[in-house]
N, C-alpha and C. Protein backbone atom coordinates (compact mmCIF):
# COMPACT_ATOMS: atom_id res chain seq x y z
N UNK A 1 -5.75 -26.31 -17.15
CA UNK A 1 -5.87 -25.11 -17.96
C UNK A 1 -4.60 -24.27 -17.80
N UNK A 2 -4.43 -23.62 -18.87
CA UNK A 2 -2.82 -23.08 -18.86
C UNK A 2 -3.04 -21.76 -17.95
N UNK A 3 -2.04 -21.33 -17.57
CA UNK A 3 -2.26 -19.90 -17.18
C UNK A 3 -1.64 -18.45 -17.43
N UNK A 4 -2.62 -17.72 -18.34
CA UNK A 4 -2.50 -16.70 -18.74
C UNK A 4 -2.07 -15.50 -18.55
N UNK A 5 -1.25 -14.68 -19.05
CA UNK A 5 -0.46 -13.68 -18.56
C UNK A 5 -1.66 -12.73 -18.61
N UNK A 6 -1.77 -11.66 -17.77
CA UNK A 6 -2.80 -10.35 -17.56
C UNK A 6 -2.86 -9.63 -19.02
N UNK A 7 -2.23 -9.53 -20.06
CA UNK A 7 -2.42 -9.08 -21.01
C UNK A 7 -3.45 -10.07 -21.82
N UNK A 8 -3.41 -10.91 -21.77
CA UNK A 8 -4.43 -12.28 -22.55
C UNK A 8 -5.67 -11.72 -22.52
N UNK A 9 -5.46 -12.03 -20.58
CA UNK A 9 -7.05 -11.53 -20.44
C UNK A 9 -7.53 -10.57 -20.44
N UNK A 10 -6.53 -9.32 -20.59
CA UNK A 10 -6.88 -7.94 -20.94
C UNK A 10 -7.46 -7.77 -22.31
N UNK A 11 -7.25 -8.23 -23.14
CA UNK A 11 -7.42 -8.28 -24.57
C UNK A 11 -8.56 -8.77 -25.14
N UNK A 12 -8.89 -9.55 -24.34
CA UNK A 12 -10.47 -10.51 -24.42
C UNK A 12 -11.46 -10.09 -23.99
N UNK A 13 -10.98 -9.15 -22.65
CA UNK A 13 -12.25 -7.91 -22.36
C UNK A 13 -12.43 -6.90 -23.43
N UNK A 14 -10.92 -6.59 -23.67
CA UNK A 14 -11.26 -5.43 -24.66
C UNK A 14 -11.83 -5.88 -25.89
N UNK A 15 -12.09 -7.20 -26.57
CA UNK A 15 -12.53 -7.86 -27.41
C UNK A 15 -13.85 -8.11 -27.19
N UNK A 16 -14.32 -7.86 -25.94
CA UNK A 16 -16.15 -7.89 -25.50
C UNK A 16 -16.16 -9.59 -24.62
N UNK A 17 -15.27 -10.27 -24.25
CA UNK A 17 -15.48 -11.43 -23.37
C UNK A 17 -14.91 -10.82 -22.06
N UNK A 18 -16.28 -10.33 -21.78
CA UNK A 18 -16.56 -9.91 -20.12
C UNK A 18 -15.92 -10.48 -19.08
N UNK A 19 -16.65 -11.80 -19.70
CA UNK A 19 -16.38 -12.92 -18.51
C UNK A 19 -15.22 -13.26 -18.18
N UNK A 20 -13.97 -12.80 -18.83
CA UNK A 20 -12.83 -12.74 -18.96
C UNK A 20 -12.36 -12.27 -17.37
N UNK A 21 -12.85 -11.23 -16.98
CA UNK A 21 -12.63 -10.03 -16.17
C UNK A 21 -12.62 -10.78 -14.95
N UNK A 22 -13.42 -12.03 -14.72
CA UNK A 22 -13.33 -13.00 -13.48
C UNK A 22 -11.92 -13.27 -13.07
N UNK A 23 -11.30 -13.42 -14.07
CA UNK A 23 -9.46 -13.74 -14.06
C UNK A 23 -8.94 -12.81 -13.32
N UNK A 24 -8.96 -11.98 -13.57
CA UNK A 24 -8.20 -10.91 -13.35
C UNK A 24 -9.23 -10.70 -11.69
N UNK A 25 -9.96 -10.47 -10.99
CA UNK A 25 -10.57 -10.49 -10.30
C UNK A 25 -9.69 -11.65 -9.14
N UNK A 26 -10.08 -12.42 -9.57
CA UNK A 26 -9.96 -13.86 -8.80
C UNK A 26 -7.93 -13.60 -8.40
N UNK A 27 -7.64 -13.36 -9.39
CA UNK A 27 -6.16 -13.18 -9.31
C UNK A 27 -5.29 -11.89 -8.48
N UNK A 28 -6.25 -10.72 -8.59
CA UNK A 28 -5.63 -9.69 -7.88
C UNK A 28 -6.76 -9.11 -6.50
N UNK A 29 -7.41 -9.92 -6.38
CA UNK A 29 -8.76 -9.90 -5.46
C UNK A 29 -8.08 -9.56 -4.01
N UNK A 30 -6.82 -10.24 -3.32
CA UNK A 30 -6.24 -10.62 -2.40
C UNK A 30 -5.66 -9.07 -2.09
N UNK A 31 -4.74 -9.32 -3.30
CA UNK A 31 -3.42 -8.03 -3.32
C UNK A 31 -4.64 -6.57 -3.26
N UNK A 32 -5.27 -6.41 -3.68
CA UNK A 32 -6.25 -4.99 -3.65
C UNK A 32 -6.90 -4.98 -2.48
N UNK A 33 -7.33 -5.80 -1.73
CA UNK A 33 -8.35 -6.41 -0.33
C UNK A 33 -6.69 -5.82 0.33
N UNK A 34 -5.87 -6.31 0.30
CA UNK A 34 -4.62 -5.66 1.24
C UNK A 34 -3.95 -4.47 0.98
N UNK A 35 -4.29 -3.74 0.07
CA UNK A 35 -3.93 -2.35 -0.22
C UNK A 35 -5.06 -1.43 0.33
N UNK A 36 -6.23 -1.84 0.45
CA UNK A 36 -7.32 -0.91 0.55
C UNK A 36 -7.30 -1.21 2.63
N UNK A 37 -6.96 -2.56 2.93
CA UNK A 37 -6.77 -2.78 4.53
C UNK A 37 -6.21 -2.14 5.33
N UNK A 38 -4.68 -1.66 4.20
CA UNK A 38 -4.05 -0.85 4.88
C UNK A 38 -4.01 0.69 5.44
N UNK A 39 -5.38 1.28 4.55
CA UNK A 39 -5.82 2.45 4.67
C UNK A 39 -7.06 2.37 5.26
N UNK A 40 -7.92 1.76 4.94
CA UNK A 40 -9.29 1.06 5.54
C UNK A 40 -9.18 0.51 6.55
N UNK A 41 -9.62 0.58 7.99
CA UNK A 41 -9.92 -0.95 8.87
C UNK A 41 -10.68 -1.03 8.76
N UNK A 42 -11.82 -0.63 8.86
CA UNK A 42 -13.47 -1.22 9.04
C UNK A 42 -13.72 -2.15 7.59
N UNK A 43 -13.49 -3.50 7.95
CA UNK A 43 -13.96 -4.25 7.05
C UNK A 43 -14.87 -4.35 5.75
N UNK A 44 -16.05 -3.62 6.62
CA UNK A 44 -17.43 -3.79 5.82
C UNK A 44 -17.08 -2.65 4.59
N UNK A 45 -15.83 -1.32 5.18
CA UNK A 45 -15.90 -0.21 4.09
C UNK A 45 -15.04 -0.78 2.92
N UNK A 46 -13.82 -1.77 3.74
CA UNK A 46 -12.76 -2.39 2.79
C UNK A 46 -13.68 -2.48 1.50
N UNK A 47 -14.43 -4.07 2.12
CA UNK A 47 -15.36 -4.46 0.62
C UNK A 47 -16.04 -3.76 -0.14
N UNK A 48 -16.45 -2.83 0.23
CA UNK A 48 -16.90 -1.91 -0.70
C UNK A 48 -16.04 -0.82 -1.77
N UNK A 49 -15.16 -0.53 -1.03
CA UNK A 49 -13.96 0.29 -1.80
C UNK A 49 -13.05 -1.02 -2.34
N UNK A 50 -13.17 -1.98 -1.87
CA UNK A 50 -12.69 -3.03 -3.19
C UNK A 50 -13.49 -3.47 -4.21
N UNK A 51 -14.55 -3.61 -4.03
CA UNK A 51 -16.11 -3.81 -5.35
C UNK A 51 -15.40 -2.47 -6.09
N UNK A 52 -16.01 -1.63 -5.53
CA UNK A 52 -15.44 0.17 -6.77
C UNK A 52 -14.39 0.06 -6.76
N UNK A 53 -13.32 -0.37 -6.71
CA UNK A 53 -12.31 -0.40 -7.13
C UNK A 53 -12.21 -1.36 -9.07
N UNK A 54 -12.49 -2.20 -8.84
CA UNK A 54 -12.63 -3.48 -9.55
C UNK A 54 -13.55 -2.93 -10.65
N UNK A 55 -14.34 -2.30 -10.51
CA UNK A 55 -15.67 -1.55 -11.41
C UNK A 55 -14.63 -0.54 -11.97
N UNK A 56 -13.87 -0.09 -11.39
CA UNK A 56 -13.25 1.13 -11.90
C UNK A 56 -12.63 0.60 -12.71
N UNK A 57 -11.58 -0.57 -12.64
CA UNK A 57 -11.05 -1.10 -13.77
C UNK A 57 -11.50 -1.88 -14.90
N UNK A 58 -12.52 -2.26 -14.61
CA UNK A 58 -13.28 -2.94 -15.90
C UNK A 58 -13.34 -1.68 -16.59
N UNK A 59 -13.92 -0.51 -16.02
CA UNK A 59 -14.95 0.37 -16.81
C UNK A 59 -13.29 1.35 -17.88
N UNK A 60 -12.73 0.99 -16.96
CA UNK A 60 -11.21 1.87 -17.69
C UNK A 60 -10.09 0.94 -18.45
N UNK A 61 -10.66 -0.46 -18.53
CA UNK A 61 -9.75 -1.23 -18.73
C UNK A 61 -9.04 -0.69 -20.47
N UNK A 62 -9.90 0.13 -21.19
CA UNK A 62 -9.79 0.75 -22.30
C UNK A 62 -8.91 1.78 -22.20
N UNK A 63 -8.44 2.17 -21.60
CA UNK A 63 -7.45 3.38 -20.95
C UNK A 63 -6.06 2.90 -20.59
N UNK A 64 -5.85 1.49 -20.47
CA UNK A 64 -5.32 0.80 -20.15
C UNK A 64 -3.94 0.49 -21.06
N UNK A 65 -2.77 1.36 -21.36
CA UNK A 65 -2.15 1.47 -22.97
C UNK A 65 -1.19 -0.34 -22.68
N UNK A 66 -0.73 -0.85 -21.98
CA UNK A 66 0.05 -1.97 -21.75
C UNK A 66 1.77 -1.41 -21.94
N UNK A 67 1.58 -0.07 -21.27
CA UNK A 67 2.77 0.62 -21.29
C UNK A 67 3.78 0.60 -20.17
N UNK A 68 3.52 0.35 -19.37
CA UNK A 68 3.75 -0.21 -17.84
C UNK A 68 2.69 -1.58 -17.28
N UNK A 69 3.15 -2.17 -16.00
CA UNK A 69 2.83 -3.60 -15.52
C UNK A 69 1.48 -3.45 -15.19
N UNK A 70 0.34 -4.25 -15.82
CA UNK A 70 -1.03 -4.10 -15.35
C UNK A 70 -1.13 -4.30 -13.53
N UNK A 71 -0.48 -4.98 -13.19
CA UNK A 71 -0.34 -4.84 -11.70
C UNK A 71 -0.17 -3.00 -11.22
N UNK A 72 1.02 -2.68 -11.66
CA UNK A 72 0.99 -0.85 -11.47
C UNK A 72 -0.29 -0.57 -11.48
N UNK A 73 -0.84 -0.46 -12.36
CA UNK A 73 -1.94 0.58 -12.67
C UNK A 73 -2.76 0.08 -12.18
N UNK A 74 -3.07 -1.07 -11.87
CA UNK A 74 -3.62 -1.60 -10.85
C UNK A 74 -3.59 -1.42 -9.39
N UNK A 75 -2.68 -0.93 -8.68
CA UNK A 75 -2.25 -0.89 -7.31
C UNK A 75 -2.28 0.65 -7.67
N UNK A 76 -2.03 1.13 -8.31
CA UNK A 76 -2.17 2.35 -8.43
C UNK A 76 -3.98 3.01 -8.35
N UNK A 77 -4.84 2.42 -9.63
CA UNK A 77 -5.97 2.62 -9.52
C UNK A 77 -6.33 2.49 -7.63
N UNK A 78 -6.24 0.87 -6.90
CA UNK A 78 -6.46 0.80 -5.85
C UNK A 78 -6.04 1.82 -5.13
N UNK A 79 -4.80 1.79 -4.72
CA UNK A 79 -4.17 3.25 -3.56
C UNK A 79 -5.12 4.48 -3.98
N UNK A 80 -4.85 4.60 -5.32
CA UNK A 80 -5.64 6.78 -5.34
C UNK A 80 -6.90 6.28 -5.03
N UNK A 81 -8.14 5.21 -4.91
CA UNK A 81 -9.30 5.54 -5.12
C UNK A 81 -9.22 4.69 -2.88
N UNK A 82 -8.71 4.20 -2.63
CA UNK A 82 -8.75 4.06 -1.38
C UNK A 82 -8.67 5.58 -0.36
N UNK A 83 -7.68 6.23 -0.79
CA UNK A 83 -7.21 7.70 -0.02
C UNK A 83 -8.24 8.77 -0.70
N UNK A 84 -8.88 8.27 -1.41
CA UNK A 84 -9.92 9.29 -1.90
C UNK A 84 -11.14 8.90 -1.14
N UNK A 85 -11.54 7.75 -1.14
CA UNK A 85 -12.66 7.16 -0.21
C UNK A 85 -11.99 8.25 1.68
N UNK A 86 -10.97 7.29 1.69
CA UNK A 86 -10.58 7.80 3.22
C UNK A 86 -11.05 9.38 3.50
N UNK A 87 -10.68 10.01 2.97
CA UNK A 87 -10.70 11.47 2.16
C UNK A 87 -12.25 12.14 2.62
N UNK A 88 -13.34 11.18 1.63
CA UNK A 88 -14.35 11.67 1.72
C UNK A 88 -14.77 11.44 3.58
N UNK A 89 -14.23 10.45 3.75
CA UNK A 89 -14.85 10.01 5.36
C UNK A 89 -14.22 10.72 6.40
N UNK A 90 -12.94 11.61 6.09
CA UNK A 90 -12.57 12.96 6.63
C UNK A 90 -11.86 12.40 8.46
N UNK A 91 -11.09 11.26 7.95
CA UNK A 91 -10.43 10.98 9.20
C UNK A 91 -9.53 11.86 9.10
N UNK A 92 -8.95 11.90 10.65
CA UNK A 92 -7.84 12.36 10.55
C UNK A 92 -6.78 11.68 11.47
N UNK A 93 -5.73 12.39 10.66
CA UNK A 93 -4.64 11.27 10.91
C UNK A 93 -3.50 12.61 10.78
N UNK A 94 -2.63 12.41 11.77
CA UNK A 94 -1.26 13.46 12.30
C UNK A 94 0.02 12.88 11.17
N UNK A 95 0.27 13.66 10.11
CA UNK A 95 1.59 13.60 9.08
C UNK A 95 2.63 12.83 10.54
N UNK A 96 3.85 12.27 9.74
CA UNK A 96 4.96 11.80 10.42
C UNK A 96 5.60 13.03 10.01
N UNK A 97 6.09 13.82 11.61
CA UNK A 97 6.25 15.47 11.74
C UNK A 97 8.08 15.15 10.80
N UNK A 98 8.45 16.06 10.37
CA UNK A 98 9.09 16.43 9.92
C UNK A 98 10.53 15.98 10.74
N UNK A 99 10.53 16.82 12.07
CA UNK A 99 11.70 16.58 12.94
C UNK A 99 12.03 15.21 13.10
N UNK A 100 11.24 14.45 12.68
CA UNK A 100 12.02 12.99 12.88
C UNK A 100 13.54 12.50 11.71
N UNK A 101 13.44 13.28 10.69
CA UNK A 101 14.66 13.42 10.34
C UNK A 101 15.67 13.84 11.28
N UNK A 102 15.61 14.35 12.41
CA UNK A 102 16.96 14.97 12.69
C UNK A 102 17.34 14.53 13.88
N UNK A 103 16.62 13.39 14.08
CA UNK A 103 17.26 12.09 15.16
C UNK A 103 18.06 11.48 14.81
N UNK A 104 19.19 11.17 15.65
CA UNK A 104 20.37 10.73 14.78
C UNK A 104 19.58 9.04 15.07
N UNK A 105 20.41 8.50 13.99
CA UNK A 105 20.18 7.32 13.84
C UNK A 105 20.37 6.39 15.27
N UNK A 106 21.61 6.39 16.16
CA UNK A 106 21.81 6.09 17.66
C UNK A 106 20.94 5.97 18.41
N UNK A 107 20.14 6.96 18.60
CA UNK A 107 19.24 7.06 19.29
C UNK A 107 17.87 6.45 19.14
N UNK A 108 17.40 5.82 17.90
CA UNK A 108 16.90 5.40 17.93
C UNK A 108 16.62 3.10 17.58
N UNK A 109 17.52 2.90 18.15
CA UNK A 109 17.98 1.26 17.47
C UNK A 109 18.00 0.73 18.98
N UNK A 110 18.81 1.14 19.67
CA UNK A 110 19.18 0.54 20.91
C UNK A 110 18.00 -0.57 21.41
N UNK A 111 16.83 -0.28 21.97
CA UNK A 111 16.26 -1.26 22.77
C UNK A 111 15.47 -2.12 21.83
N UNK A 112 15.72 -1.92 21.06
CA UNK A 112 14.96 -2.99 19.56
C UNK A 112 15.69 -4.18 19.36
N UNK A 113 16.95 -4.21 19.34
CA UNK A 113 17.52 -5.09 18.94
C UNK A 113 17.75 -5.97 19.92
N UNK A 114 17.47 -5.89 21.14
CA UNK A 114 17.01 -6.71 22.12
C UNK A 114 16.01 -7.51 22.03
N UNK A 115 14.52 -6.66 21.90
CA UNK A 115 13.80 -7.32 21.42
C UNK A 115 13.54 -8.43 20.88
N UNK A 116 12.97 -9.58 21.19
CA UNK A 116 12.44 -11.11 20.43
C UNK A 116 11.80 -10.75 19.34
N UNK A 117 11.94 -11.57 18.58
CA UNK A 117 11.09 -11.42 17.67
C UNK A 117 9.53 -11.25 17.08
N UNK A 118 8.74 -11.72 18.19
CA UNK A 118 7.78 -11.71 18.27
C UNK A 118 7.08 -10.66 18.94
N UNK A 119 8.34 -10.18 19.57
CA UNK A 119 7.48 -8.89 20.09
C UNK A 119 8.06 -7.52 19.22
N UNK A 120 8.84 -7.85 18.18
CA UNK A 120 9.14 -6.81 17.15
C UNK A 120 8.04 -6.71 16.15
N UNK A 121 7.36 -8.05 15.88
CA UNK A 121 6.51 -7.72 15.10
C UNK A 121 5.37 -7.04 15.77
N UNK A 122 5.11 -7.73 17.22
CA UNK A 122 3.75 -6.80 17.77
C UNK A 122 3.87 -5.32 17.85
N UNK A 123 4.82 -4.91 17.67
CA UNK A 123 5.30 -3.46 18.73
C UNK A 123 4.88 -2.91 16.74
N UNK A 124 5.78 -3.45 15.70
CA UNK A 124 5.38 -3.53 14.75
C UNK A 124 3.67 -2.64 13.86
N UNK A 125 3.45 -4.02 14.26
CA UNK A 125 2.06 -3.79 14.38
C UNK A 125 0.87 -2.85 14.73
N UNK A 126 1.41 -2.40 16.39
CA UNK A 126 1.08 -1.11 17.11
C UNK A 126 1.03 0.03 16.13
N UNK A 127 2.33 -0.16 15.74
CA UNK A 127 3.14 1.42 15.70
C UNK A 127 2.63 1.54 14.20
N UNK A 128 2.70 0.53 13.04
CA UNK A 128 2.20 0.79 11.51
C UNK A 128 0.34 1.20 12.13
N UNK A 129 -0.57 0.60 13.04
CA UNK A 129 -1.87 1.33 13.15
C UNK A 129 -1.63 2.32 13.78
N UNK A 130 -1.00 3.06 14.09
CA UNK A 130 -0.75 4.82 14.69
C UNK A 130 -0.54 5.57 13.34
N UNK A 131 -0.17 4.83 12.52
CA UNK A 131 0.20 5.84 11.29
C UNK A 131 -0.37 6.51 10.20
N UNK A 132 -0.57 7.42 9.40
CA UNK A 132 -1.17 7.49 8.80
C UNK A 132 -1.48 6.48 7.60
N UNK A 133 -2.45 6.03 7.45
CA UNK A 133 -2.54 4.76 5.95
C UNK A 133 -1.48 5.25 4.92
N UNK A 134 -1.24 6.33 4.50
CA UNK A 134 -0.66 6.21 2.91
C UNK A 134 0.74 6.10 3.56
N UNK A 135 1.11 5.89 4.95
CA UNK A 135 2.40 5.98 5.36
C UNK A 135 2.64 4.58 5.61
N UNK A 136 1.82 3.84 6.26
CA UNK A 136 1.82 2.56 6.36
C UNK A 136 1.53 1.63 5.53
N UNK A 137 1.52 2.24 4.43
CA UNK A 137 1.34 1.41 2.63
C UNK A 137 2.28 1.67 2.44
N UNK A 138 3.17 2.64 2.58
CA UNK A 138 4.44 2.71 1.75
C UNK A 138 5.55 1.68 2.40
N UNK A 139 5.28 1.53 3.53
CA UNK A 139 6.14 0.53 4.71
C UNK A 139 5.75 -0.60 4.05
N UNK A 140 4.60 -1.07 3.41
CA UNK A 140 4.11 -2.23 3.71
C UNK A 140 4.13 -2.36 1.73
N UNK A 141 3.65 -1.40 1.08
CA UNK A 141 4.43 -1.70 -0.03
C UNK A 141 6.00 -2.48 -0.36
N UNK A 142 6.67 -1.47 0.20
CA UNK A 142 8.68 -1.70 -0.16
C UNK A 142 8.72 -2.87 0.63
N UNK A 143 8.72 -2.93 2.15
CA UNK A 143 8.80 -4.13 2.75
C UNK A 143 8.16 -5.73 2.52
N UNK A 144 6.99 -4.93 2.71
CA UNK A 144 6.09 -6.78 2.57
C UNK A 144 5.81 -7.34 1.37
N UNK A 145 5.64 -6.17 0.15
CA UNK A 145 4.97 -6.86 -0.89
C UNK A 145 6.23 -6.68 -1.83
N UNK A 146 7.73 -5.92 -1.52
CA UNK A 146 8.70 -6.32 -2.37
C UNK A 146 8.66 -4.94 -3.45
N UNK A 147 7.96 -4.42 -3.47
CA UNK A 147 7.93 -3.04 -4.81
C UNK A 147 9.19 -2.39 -4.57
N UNK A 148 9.08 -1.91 -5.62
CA UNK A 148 10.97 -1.04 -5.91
C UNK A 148 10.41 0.28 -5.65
N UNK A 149 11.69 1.42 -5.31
CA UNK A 149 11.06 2.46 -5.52
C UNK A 149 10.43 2.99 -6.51
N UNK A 150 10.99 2.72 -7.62
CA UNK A 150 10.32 2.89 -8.99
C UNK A 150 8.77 2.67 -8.99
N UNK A 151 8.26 1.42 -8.78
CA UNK A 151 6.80 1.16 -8.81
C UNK A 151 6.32 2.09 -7.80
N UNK A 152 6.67 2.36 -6.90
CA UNK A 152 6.36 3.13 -5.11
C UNK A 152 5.88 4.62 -6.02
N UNK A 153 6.83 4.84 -6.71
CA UNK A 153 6.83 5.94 -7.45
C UNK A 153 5.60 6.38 -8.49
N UNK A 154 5.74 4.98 -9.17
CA UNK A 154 4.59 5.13 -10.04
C UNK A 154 3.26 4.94 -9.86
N UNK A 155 2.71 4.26 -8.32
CA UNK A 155 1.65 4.00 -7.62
C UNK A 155 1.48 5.16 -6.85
N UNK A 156 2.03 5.81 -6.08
CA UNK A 156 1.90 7.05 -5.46
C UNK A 156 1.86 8.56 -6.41
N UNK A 157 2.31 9.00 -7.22
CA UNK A 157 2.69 9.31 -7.68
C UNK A 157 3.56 10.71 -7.16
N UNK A 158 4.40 10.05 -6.60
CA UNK A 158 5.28 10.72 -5.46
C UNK A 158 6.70 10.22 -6.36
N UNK A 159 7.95 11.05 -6.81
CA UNK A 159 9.12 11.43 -7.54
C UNK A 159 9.98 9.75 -6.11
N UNK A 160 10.69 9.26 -7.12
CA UNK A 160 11.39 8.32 -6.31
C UNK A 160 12.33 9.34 -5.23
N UNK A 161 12.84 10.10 -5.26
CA UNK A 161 13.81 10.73 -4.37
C UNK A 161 12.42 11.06 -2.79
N UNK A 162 11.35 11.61 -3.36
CA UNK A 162 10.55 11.37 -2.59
C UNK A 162 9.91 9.80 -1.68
N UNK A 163 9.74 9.51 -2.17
CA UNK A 163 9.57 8.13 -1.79
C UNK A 163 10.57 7.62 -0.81
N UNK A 164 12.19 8.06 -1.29
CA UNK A 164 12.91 7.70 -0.36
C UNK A 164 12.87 7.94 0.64
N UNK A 165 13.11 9.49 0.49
CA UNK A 165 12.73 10.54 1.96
C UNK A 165 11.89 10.13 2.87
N UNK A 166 10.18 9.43 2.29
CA UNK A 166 9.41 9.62 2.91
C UNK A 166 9.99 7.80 3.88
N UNK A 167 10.16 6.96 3.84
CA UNK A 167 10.64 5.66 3.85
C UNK A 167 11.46 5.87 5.06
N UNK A 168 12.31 6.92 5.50
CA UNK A 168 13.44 6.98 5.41
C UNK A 168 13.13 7.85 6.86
N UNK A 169 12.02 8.46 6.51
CA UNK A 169 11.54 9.11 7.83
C UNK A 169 10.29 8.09 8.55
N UNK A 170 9.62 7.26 7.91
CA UNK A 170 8.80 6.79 8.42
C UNK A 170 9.66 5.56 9.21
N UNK A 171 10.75 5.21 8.52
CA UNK A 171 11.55 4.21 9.76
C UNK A 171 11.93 4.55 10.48
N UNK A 172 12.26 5.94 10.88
CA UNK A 172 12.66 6.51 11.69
C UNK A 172 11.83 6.41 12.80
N UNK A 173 10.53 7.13 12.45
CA UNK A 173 9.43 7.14 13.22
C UNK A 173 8.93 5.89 13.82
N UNK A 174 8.98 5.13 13.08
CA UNK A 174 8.54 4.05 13.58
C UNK A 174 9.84 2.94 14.66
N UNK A 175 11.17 3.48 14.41
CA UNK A 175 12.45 2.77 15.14
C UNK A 175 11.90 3.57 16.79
N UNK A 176 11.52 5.25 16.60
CA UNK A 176 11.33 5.63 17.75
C UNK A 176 10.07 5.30 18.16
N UNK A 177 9.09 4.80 17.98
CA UNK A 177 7.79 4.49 18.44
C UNK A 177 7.90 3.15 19.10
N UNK A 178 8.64 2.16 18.07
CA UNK A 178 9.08 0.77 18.75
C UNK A 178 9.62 1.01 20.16
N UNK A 179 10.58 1.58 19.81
CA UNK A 179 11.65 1.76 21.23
C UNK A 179 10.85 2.56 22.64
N UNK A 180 10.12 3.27 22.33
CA UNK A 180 8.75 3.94 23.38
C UNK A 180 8.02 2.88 23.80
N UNK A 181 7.73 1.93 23.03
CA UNK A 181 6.91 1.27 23.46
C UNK A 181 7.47 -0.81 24.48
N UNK A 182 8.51 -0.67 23.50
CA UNK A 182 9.69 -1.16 24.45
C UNK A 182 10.07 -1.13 25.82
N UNK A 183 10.46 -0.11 25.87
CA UNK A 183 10.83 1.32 26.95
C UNK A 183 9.79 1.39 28.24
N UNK A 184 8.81 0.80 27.90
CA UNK A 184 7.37 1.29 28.83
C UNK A 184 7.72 0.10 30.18
């Protein structure tokens, strides 16, 4: 069977073949399960804020102009309705303070680059679950899944100069958290 670009099967829902909507499901099922992970840990809440997620887009798929990448508005729908869930469940989580801009860059690289590799990713690891979720999506957006600032931009809906900033301090934060934990 050939395989269809997201507009195909967008068009066939909007044409009343429901069943269509499995495609699109089956295809971005993964990528949304890892956007909602990154704000979510508790598993059992993931799946559920990924079900409403998925409902949300069927039910809006009509809203949907094909004016930008159905993936966007897609990762987009996911992120705002994940931090809105988070939101209602009223965690809290400490902003990446401000002053971490004004570490010079020196100071924070040194005992990292020592580091093996395997323990860059653990320390990694640590330091992205200390963070706040929409901070550790944006790491894990640009880095892991490849988004430009542009999309970062249009999924958050945070101004690209923002986006940079925020990137820009969260490596920071996170070069000095590695190196703390290094350090120990």
């Amino acid at each position: 069977m050939a395989d269809f670009d997201d507009i195909y099967y967008i068009r066939l829902i909007k044409d009343g073949h429901i069943d269509a909507f499995a495609h699109i499901v089956r295809r971005y099922e993964r990528m949304v399960f890892t956007i909602v992970g990154k704000i979510v840990y508790r598993r059992a809440e993931v799946e559920d804020i990924v079900q409403d997620i998925f409902i949300k887009v069927f039910q809006s798929l009509d809203k949907f102009r094909e004016e930008s990448e159905f993936t966007t508005w897609l990762y987009r729908i996911a992120y705002n309705t994940a931090i809105s869930e988070l939101r209602k469940r009223k965690h809290e989580f400490t902003p990446i303070a401000d002053n971490f801009a004004n570490i010079p860059n020196d100071d924070i690289t040194g005992a990292i680059d020592e580091a093996g590799t395997e323990d860059k990713l653990r320390y990694m690891d640590m330091v992205l679950k200390m963070m706040p979720p929409d901070d550790a999506l944006l790491i894990t957006m640009y880095y892991l899944n490849n988004h430009s600032i542009k999309d970062i931009s249009l999924i958050t809906g945070n101004s690209e100069t923002n986006v940079k900033v925020k990137l820009h301090r969260i490596r920071k934060f996170m070069n000095f958290e590695i190196n703390k934990l290094i350090n120990q």
